[in-house]
N, C-alpha and C. Protein backbone atom coordinates (compact mmCIF):
# COMPACT_ATOMS: atom_id res chain seq x y z
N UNK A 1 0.86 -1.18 0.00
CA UNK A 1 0.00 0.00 0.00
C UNK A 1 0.89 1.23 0.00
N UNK A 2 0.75 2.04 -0.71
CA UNK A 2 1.45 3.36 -1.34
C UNK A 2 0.16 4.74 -0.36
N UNK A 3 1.01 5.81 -0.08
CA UNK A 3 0.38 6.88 0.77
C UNK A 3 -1.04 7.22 -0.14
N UNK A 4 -0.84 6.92 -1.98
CA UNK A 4 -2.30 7.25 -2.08
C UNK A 4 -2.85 6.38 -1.64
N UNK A 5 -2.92 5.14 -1.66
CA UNK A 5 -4.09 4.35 -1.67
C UNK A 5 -4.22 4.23 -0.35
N UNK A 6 -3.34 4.23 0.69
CA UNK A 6 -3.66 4.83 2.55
C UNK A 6 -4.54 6.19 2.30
N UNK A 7 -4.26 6.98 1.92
CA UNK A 7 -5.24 8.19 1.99
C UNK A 7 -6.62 7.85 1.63
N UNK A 8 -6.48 6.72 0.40
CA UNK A 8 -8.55 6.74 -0.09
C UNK A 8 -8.97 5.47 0.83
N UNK A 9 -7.74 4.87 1.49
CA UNK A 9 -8.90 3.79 2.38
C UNK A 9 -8.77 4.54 3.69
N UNK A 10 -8.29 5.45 4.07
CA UNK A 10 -8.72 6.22 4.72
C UNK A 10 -9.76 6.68 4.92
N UNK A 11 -9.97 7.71 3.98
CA UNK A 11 -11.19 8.36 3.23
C UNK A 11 -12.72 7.50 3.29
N UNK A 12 -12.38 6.45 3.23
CA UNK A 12 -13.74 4.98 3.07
C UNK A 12 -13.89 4.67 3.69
N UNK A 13 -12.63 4.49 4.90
CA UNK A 13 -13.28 3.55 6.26
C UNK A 13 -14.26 4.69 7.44
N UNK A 14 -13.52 5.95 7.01
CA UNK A 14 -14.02 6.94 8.30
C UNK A 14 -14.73 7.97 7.94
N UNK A 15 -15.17 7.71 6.32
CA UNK A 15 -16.46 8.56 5.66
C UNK A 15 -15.47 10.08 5.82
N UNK A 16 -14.34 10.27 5.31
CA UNK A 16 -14.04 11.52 5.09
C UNK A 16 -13.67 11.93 3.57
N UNK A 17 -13.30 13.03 3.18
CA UNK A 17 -13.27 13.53 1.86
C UNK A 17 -11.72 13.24 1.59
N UNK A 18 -11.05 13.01 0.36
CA UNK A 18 -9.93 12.32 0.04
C UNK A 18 -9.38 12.86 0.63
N UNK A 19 -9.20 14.89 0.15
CA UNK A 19 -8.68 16.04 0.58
C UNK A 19 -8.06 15.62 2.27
N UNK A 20 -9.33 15.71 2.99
CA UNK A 20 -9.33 15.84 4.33
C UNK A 20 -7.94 14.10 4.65
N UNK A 21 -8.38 13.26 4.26
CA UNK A 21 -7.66 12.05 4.19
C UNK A 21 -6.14 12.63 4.21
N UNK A 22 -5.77 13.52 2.95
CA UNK A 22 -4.95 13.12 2.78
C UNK A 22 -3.69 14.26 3.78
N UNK A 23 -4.40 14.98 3.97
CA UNK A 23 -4.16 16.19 5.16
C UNK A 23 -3.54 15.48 6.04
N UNK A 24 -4.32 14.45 6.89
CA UNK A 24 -4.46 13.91 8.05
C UNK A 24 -3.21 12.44 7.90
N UNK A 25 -3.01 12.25 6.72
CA UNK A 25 -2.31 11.02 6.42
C UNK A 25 -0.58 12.01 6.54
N UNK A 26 -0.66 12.85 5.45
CA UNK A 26 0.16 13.80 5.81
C UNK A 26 0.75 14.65 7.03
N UNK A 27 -0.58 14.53 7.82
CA UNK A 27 -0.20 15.60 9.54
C UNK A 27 0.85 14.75 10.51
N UNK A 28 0.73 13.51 9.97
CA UNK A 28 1.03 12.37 10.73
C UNK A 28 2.50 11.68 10.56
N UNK A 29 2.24 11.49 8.89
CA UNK A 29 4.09 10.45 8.38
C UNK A 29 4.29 11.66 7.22
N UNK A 30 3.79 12.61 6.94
CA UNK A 30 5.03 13.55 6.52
C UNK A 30 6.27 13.89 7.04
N UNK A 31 7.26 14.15 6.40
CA UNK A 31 8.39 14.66 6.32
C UNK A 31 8.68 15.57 7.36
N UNK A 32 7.61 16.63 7.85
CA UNK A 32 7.90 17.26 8.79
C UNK A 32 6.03 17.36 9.56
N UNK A 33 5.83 16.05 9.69
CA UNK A 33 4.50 15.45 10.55
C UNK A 33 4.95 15.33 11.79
N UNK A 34 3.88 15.13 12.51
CA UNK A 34 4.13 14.75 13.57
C UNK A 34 4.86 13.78 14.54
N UNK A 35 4.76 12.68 14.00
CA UNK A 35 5.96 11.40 14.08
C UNK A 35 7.52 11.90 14.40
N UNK A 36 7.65 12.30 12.76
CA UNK A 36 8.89 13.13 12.62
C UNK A 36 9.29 14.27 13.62
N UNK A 37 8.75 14.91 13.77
CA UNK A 37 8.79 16.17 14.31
C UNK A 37 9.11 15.84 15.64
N UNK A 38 8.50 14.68 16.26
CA UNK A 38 8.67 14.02 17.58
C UNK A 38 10.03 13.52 17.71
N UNK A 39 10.42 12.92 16.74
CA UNK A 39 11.52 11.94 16.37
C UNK A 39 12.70 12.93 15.97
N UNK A 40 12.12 13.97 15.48
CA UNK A 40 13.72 15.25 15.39
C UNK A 40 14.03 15.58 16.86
N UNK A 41 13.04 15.68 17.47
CA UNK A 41 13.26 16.42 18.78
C UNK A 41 13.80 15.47 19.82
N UNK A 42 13.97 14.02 19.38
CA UNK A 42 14.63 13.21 20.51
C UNK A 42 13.62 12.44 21.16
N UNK A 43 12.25 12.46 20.87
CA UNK A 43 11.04 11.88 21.91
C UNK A 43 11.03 10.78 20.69
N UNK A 44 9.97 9.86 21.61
CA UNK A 44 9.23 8.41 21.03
C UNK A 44 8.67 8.62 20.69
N UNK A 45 7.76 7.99 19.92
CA UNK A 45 5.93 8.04 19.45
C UNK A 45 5.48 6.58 20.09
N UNK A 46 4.82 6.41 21.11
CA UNK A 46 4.27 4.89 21.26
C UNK A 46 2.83 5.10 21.11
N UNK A 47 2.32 4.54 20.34
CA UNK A 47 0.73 4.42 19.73
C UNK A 47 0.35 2.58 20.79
N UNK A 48 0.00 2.43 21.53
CA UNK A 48 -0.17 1.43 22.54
C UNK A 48 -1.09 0.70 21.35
N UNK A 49 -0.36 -0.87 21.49
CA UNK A 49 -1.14 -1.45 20.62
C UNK A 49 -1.09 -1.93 19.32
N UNK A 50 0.02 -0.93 18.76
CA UNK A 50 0.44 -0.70 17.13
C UNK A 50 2.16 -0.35 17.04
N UNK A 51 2.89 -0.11 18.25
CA UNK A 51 4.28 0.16 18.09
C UNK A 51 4.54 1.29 18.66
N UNK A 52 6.08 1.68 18.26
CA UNK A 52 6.72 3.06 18.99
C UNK A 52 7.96 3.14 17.90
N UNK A 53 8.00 4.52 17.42
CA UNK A 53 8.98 5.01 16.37
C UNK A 53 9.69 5.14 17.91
N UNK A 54 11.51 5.43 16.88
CA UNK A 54 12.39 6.59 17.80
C UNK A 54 13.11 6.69 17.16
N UNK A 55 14.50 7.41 17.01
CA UNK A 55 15.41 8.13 16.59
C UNK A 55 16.78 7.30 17.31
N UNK A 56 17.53 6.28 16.79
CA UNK A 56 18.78 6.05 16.91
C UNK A 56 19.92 6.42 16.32
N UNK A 57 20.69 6.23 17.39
CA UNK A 57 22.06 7.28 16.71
C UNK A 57 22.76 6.23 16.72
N UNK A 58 23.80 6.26 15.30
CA UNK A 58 24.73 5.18 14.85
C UNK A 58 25.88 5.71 14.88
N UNK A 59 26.64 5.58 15.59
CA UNK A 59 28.04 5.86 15.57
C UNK A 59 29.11 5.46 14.19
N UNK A 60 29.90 6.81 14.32
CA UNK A 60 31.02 6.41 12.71
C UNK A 60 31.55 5.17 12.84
N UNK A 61 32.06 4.83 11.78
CA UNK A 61 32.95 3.67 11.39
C UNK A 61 33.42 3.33 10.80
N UNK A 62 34.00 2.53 10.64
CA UNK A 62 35.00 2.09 8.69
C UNK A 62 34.50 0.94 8.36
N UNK A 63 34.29 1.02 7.40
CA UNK A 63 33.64 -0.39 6.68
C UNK A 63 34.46 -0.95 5.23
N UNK A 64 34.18 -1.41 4.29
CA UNK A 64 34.70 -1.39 2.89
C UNK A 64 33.42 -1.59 1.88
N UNK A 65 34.61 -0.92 1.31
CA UNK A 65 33.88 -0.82 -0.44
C UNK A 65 34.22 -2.23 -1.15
N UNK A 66 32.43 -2.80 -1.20
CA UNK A 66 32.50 -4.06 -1.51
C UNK A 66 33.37 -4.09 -3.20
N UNK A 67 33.55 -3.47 -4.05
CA UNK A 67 33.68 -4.06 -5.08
C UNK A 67 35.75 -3.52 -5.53
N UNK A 68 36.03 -2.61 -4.07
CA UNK A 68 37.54 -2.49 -4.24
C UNK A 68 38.05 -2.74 -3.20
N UNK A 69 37.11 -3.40 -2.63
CA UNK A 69 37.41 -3.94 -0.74
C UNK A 69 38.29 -2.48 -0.24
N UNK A 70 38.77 -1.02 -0.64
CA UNK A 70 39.27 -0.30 0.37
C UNK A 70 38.39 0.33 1.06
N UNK A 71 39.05 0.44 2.64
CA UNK A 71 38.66 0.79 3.72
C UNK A 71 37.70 2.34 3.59
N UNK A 72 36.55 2.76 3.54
CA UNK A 72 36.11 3.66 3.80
C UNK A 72 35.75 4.20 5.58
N UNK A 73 35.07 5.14 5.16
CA UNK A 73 34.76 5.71 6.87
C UNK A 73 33.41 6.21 6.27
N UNK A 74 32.41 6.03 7.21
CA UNK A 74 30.92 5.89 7.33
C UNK A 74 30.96 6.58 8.04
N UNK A 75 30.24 7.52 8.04
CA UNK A 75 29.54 8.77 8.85
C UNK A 75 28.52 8.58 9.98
N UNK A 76 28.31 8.65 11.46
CA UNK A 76 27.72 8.73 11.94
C UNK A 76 26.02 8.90 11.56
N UNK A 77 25.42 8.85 11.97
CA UNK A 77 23.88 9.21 12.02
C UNK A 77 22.76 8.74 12.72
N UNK A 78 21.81 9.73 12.45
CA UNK A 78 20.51 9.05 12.99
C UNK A 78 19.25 8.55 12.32
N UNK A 79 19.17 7.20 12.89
CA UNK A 79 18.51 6.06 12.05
C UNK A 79 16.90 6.56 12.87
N UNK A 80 15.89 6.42 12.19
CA UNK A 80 14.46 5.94 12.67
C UNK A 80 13.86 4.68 12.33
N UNK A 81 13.55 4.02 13.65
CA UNK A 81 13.38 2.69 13.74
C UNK A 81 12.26 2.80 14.65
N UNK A 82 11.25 1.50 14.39
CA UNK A 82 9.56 1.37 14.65
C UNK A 82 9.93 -0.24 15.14
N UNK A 83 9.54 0.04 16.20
CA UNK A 83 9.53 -1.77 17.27
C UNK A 83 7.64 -1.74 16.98
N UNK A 84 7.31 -3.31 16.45
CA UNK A 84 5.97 -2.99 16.54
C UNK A 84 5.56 -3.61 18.01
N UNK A 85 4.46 -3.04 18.54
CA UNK A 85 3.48 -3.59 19.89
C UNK A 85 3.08 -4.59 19.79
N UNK A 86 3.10 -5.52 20.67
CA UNK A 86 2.59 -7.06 20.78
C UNK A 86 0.91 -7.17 20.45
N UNK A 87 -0.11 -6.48 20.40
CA UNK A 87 -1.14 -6.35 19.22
C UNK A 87 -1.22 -6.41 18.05
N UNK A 88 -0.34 -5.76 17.45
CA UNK A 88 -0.13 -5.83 15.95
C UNK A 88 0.74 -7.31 15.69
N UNK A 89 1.76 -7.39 16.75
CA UNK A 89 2.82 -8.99 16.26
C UNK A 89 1.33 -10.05 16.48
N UNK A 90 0.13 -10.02 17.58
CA UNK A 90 -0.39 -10.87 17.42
C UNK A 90 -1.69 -11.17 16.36
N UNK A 91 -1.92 -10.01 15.90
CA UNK A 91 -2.70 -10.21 15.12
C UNK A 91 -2.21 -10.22 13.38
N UNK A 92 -1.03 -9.94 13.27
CA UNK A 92 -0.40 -10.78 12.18
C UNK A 92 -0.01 -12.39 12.03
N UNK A 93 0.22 -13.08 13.63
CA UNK A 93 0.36 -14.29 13.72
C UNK A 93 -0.64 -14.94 14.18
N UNK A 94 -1.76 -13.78 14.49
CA UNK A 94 -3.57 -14.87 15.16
C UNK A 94 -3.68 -15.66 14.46
């Protein structure tokens, strides 16, 4: 499922207008949504039930370049990573 087609079953399950759908789909996992916005600032998102985003930080390192095997150096950063809630793990394995 691609953000349009989340926006129109959006739109269908909760009787709203695509528009409004897609606002709300947007307020949420846009780029600078709410999630995000949580997740720039260093906080969690735990939705009880369905998971918890957060913001990990990966420390530099050297690795290699698979196809000349020399040693590069990898840049630090911060990863966003989603643990899902034991609701969602069980109702994918119910």
């Amino acid at each position: 499922m691609n953000k349009t087609e989340l926006t129109d079953a959006l739109a269908a399950e909760v009787n709203l207008s695509k528009a409004d759908a897609g606002r709300a789909v947007e307020a949420l996992f846009g780029d600078s949504g709410l999630i995000a916005r949580e997740m720039k600032a260093g906080s969690r998102v735990q939705i009880t039930g369905f998971g918890t985003f957060q913001a990990k930080q990966r420390k530099a390192r050297e690795g290699r370049d698979p196809r000349t095997g020399a040693t590069i150096h990898i840049k630090a950063a911060t990863l966003p990573t989603f643990k899902a809630g034991q609701a969602l793990k069980d109702a994918l394995n119910g």
